[in-house]
PDB file of N, CA and C in Angstrom:
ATOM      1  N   UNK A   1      -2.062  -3.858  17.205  1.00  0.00           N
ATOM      2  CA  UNK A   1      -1.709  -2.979  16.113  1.00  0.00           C
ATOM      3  C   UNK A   1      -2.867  -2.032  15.847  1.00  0.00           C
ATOM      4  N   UNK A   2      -2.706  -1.105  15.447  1.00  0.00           N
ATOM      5  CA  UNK A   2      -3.755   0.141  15.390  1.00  0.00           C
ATOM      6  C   UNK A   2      -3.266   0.779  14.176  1.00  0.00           C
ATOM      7  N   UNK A   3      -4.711   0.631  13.525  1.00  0.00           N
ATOM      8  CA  UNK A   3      -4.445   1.257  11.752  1.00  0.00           C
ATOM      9  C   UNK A   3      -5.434   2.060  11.926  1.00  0.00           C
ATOM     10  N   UNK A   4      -5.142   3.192  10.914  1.00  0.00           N
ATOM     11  CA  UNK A   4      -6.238   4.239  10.571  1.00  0.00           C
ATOM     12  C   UNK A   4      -7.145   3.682   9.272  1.00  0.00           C
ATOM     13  N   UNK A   5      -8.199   4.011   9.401  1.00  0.00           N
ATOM     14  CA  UNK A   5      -9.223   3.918   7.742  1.00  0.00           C
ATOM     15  C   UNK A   5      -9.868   5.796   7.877  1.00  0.00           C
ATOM     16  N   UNK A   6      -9.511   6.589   6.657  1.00  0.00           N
ATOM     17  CA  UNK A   6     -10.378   7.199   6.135  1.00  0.00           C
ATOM     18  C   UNK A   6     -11.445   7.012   4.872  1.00  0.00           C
ATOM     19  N   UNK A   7     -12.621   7.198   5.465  1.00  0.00           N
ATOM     20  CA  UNK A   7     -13.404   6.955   4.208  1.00  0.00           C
ATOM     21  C   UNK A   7     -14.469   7.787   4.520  1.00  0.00           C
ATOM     22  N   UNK A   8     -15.440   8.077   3.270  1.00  0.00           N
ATOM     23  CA  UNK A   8     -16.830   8.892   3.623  1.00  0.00           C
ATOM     24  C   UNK A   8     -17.834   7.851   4.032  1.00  0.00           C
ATOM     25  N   UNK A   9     -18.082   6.457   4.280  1.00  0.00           N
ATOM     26  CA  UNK A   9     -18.656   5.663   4.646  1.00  0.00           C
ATOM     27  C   UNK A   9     -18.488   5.339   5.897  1.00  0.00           C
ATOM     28  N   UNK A  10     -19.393   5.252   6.966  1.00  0.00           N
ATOM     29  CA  UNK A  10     -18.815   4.355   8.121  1.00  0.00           C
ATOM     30  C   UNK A  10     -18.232   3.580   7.896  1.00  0.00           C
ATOM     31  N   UNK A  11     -17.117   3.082   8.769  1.00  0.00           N
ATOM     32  CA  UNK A  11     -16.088   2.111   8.953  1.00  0.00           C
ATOM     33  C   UNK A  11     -17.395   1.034   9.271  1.00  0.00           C
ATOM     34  N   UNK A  12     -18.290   0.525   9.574  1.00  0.00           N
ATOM     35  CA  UNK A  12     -19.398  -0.477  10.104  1.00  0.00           C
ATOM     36  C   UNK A  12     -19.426  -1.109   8.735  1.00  0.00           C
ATOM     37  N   UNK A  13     -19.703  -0.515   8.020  1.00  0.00           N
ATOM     38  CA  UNK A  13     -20.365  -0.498   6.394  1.00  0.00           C
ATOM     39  C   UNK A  13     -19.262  -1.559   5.790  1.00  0.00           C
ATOM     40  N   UNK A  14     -17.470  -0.549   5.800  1.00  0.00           N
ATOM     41  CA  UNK A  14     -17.124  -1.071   4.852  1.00  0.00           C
ATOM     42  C   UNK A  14     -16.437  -2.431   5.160  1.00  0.00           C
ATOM     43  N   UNK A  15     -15.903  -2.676   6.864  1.00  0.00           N
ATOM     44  CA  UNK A  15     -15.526  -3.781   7.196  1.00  0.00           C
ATOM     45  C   UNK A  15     -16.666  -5.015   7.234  1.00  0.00           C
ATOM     46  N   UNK A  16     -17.725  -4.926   7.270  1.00  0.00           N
ATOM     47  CA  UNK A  16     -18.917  -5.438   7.468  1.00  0.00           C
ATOM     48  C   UNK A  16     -18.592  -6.974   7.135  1.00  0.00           C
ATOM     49  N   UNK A  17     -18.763  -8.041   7.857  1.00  0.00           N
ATOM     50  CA  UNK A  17     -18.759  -9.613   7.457  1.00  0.00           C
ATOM     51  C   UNK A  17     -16.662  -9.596   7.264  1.00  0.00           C
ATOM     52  N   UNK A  18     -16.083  -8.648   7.562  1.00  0.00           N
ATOM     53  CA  UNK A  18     -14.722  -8.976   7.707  1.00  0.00           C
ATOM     54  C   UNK A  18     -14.491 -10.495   8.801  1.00  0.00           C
ATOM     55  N   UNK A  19     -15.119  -9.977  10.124  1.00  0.00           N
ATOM     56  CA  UNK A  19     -14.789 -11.420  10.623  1.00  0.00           C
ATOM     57  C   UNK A  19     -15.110 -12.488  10.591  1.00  0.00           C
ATOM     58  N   UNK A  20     -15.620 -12.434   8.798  1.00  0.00           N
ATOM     59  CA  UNK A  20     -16.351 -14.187   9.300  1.00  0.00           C
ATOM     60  C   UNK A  20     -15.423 -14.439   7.646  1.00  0.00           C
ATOM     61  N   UNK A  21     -14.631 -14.073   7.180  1.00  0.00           N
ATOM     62  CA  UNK A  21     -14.116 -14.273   6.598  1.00  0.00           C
ATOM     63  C   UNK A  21     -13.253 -15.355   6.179  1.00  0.00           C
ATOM     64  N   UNK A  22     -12.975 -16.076   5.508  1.00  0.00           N
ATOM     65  CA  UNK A  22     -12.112 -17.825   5.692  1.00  0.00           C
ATOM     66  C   UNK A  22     -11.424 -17.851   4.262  1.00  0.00           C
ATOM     67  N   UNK A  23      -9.740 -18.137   4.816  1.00  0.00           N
ATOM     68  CA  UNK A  23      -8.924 -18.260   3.648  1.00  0.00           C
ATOM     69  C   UNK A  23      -8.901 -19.729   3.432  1.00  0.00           C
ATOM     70  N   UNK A  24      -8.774 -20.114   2.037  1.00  0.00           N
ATOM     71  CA  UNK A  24      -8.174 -21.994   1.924  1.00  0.00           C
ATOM     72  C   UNK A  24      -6.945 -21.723   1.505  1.00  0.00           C
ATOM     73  N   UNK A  25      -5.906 -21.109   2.335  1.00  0.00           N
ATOM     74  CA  UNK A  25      -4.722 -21.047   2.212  1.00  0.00           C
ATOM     75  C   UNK A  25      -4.047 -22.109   2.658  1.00  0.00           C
ATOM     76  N   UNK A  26      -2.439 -22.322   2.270  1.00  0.00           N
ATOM     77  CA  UNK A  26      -1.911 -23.682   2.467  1.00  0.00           C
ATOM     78  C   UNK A  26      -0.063 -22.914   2.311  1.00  0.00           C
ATOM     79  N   UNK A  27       0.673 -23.157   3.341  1.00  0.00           N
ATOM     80  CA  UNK A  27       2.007 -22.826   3.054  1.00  0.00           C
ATOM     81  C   UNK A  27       2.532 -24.319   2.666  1.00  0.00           C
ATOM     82  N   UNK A  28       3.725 -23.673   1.801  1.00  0.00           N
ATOM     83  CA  UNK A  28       4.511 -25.000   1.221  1.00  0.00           C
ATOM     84  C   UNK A  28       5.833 -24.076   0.820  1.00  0.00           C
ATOM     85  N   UNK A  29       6.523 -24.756  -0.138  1.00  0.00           N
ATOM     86  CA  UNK A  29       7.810 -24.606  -0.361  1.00  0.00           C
ATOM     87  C   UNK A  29       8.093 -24.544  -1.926  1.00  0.00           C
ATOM     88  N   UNK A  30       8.648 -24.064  -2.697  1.00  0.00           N
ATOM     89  CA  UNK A  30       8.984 -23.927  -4.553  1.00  0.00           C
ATOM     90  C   UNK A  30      10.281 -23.257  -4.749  1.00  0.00           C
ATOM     91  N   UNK A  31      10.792 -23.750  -5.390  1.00  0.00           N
ATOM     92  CA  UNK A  31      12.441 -23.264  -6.048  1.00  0.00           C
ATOM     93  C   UNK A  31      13.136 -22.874  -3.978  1.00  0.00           C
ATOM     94  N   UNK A  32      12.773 -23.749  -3.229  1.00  0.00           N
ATOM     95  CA  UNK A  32      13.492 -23.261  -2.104  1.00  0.00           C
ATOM     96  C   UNK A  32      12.816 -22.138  -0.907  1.00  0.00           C
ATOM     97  N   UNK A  33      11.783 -21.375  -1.551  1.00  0.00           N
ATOM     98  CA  UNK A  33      11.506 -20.323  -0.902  1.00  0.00           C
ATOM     99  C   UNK A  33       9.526 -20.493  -0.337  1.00  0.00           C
ATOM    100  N   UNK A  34      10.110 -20.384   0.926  1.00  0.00           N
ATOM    101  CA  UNK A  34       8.479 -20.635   1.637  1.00  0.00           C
ATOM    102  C   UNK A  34       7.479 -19.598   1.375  1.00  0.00           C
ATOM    103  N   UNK A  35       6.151 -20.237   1.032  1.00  0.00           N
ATOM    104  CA  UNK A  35       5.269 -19.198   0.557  1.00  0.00           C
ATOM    105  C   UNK A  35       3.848 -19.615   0.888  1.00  0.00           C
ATOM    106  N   UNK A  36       3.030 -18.535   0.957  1.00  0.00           N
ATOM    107  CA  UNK A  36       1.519 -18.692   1.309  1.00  0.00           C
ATOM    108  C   UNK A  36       1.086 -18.817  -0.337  1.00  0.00           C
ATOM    109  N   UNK A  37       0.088 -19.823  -0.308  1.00  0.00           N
ATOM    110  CA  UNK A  37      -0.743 -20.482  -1.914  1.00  0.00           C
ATOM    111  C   UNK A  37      -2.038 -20.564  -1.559  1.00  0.00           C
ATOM    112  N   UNK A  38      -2.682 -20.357  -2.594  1.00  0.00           N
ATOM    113  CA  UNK A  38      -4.417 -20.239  -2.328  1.00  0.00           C
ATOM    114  C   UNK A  38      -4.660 -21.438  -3.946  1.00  0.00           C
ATOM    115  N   UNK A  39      -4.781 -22.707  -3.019  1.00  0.00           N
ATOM    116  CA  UNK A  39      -5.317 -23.813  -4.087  1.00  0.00           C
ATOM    117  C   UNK A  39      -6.103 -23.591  -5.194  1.00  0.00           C
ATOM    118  N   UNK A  40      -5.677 -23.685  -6.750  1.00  0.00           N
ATOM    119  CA  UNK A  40      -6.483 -23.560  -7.544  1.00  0.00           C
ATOM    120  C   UNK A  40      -6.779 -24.567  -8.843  1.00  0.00           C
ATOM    121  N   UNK A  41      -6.173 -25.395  -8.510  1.00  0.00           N
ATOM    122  CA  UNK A  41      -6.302 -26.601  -9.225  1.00  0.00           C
ATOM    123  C   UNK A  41      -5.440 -27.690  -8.649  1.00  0.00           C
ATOM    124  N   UNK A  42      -5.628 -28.661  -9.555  1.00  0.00           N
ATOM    125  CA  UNK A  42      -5.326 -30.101  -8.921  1.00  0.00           C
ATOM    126  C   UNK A  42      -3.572 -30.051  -9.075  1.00  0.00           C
ATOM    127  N   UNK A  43      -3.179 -29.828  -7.330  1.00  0.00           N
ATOM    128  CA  UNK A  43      -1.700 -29.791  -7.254  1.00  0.00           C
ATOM    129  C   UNK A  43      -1.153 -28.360  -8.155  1.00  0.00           C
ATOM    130  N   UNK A  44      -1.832 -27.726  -8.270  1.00  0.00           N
ATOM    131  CA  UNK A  44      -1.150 -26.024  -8.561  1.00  0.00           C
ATOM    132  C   UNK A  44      -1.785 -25.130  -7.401  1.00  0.00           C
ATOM    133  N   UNK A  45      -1.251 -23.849  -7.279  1.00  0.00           N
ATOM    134  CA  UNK A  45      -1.916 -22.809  -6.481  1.00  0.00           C
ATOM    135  C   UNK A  45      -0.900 -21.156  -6.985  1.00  0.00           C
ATOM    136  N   UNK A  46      -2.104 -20.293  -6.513  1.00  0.00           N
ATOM    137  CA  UNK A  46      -1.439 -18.935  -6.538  1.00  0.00           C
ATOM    138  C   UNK A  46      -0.699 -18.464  -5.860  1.00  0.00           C
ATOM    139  N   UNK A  47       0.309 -18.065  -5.511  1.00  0.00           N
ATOM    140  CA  UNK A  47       0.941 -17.222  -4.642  1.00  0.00           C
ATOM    141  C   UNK A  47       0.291 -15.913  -4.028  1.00  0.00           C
ATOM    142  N   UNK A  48       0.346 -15.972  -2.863  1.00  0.00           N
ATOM    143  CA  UNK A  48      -0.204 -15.286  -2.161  1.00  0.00           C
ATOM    144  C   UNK A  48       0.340 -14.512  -1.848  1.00  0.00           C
ATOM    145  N   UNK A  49       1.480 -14.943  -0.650  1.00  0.00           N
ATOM    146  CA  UNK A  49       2.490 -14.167  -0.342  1.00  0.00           C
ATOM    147  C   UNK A  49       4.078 -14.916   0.335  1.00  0.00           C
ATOM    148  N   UNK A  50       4.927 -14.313  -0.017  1.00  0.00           N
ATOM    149  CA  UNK A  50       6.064 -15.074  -0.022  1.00  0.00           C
ATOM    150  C   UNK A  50       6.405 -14.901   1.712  1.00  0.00           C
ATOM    151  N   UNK A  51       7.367 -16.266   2.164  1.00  0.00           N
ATOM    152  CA  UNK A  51       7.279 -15.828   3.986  1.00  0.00           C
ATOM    153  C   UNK A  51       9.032 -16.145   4.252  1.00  0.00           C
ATOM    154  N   UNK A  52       9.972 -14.820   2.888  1.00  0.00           N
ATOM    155  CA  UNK A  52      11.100 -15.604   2.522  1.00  0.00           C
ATOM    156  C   UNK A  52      12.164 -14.311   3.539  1.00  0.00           C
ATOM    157  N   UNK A  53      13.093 -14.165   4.486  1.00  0.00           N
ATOM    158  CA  UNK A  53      14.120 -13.240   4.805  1.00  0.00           C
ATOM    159  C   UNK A  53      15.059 -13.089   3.505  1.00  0.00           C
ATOM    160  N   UNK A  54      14.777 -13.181   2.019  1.00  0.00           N
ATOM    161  CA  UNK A  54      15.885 -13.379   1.222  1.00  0.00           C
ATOM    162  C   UNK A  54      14.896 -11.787   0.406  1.00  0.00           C
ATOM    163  N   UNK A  55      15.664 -10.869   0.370  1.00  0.00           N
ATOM    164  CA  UNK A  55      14.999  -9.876  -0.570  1.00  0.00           C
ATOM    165  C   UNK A  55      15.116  -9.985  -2.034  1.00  0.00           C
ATOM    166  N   UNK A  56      16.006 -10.533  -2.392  1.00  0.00           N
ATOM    167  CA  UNK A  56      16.234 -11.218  -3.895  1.00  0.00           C
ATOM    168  C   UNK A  56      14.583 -11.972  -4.229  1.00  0.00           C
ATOM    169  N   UNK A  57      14.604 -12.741  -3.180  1.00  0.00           N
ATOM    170  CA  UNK A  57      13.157 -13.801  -3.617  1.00  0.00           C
ATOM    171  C   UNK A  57      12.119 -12.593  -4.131  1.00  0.00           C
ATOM    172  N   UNK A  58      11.961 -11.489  -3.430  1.00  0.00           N
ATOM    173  CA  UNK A  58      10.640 -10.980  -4.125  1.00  0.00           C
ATOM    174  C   UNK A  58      11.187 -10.477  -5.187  1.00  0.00           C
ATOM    175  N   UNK A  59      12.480 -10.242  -6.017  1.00  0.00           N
ATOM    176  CA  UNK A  59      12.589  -9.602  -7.232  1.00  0.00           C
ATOM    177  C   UNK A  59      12.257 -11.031  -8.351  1.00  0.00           C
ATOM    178  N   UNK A  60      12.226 -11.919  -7.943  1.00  0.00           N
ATOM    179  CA  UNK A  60      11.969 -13.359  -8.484  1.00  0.00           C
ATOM    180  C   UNK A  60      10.239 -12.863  -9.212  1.00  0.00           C
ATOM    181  N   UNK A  61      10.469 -12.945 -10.556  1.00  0.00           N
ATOM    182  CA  UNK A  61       9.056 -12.603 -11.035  1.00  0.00           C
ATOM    183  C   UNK A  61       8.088 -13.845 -10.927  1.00  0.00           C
ATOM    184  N   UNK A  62       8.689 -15.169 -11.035  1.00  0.00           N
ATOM    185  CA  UNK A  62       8.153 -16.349 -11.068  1.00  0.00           C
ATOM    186  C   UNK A  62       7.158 -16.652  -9.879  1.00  0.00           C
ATOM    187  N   UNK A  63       7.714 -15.956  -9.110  1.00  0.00           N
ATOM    188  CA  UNK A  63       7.464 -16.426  -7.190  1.00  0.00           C
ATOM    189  C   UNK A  63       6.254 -14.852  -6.966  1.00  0.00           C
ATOM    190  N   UNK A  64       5.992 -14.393  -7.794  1.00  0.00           N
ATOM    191  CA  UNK A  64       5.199 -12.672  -7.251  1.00  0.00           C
ATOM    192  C   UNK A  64       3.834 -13.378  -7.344  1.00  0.00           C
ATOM    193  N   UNK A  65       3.321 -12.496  -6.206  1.00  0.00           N
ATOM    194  CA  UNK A  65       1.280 -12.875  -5.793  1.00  0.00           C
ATOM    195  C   UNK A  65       1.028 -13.345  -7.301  1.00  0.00           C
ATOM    196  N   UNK A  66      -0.402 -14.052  -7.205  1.00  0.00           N
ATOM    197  CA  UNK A  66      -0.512 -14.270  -8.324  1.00  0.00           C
ATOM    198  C   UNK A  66      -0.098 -15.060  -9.545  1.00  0.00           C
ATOM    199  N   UNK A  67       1.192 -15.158  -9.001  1.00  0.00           N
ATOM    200  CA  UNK A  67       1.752 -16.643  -9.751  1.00  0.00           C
ATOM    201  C   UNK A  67       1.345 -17.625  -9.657  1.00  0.00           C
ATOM    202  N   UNK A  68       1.463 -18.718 -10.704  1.00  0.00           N
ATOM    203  CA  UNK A  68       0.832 -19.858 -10.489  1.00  0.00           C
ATOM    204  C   UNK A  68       2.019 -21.277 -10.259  1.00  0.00           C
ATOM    205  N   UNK A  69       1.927 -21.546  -8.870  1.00  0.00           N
ATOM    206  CA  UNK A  69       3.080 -22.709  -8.762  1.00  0.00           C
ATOM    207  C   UNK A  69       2.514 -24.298  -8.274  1.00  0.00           C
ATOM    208  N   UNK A  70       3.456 -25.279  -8.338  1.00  0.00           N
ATOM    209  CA  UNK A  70       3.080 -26.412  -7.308  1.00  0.00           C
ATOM    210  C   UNK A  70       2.956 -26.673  -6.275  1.00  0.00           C
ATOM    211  N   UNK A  71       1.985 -26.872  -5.756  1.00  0.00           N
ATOM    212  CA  UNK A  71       1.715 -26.840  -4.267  1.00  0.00           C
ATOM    213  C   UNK A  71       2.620 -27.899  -3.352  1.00  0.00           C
ATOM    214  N   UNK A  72       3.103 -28.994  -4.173  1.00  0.00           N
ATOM    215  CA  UNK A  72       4.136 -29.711  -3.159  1.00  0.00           C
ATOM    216  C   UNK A  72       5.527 -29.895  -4.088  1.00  0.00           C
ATOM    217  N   UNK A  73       6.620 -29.866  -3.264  1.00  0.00           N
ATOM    218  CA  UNK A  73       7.492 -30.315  -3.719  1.00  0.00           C
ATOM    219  C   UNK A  73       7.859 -31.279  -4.353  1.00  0.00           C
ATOM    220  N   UNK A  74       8.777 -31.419  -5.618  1.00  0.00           N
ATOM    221  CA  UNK A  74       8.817 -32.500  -6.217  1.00  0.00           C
ATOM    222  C   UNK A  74      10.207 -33.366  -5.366  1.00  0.00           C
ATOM    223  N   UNK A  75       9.979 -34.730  -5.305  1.00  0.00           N
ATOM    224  CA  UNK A  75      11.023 -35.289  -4.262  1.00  0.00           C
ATOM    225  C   UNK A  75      11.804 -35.875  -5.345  1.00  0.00           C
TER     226      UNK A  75
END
Protein backbone atom coordinates (compact mmCIF):
# COMPACT_ATOMS: atom_id res chain seq x y z
CA UNK A 1 0.00 0.00 0.00
CA UNK A 2 1.45 3.42 -0.78
CA UNK A 3 0.25 6.57 1.12
CA UNK A 4 1.25 10.07 0.63
CA UNK A 5 2.42 12.39 3.84
CA UNK A 6 2.66 16.16 3.18
CA UNK A 7 4.31 18.04 5.76
CA UNK A 8 7.01 20.93 6.19
CA UNK A 9 9.06 18.48 8.34
CA UNK A 10 10.92 15.56 7.00
CA UNK A 11 8.94 12.52 6.87
CA UNK A 12 12.35 10.96 9.09
CA UNK A 13 11.34 13.37 11.89
CA UNK A 14 7.75 12.78 12.02
CA UNK A 15 7.50 8.89 11.65
CA UNK A 16 10.55 8.56 13.87
CA UNK A 17 10.36 5.35 16.54
CA UNK A 18 6.99 4.41 14.41
CA UNK A 19 8.48 0.92 14.13
CA UNK A 20 9.13 0.08 17.41
CA UNK A 21 5.85 0.84 18.36
CA UNK A 22 3.61 -1.96 20.50
CA UNK A 23 -0.18 -2.14 20.89
CA UNK A 24 -1.74 -4.22 24.16
CA UNK A 25 -4.57 -4.76 22.03
CA UNK A 26 -6.91 -7.80 22.50
CA UNK A 27 -10.00 -8.73 20.05
CA UNK A 28 -13.11 -10.13 21.70
CA UNK A 29 -16.76 -9.97 21.20
CA UNK A 30 -19.86 -7.44 23.03
CA UNK A 31 -23.59 -7.18 22.24
CA UNK A 32 -22.53 -9.77 19.27
CA UNK A 33 -20.17 -7.60 17.33
CA UNK A 34 -16.29 -8.32 17.05
CA UNK A 35 -14.03 -5.60 18.05
CA UNK A 36 -10.40 -4.45 18.67
CA UNK A 37 -10.07 -3.24 22.81
CA UNK A 38 -7.09 -1.65 24.34
CA UNK A 39 -7.24 -3.07 28.17
CA UNK A 40 -7.95 -0.53 30.70
CA UNK A 41 -8.99 -1.93 33.71
CA UNK A 42 -9.73 -5.06 35.43
CA UNK A 43 -12.03 -6.93 32.74
CA UNK A 44 -13.11 -3.51 30.92
CA UNK A 45 -11.37 -2.02 27.76
CA UNK A 46 -11.76 0.79 25.08
CA UNK A 47 -12.85 0.24 21.81
CA UNK A 48 -10.59 0.65 19.37
CA UNK A 49 -12.00 -0.40 16.41
CA UNK A 50 -14.95 -2.40 15.42
CA UNK A 51 -14.01 -5.65 12.83
CA UNK A 52 -18.05 -5.86 12.17
CA UNK A 53 -19.49 -6.34 7.97
CA UNK A 54 -22.81 -4.96 9.72
CA UNK A 55 -22.90 -1.00 8.93
CA UNK A 56 -25.64 -0.51 11.50
CA UNK A 57 -22.87 -1.64 14.19
CA UNK A 58 -20.91 1.58 13.65
CA UNK A 59 -24.13 3.78 14.02
CA UNK A 60 -24.27 1.85 17.53
CA UNK A 61 -23.01 4.81 19.82
CA UNK A 62 -22.30 2.28 22.64
CA UNK A 63 -19.76 0.23 20.43
CA UNK A 64 -17.78 3.82 18.89
CA UNK A 65 -13.66 4.08 19.58
CA UNK A 66 -13.39 5.04 22.83
CA UNK A 67 -16.10 3.34 24.44
CA UNK A 68 -15.71 1.63 27.38
CA UNK A 69 -16.83 -2.23 27.25
CA UNK A 70 -16.15 -5.87 28.73
CA UNK A 71 -13.46 -7.49 27.55
CA UNK A 72 -15.04 -11.07 27.78
CA UNK A 73 -18.23 -12.27 27.24
CA UNK A 74 -20.66 -12.92 29.79
CA UNK A 75 -21.63 -16.85 29.49
Amino acid sequence: MISLHWAAIPAETVFEGFENMTFNWIETEHQGVRMIVEPVANGVGKVVRLLSPNPYDYLNASLAPGSIVPLFPKT
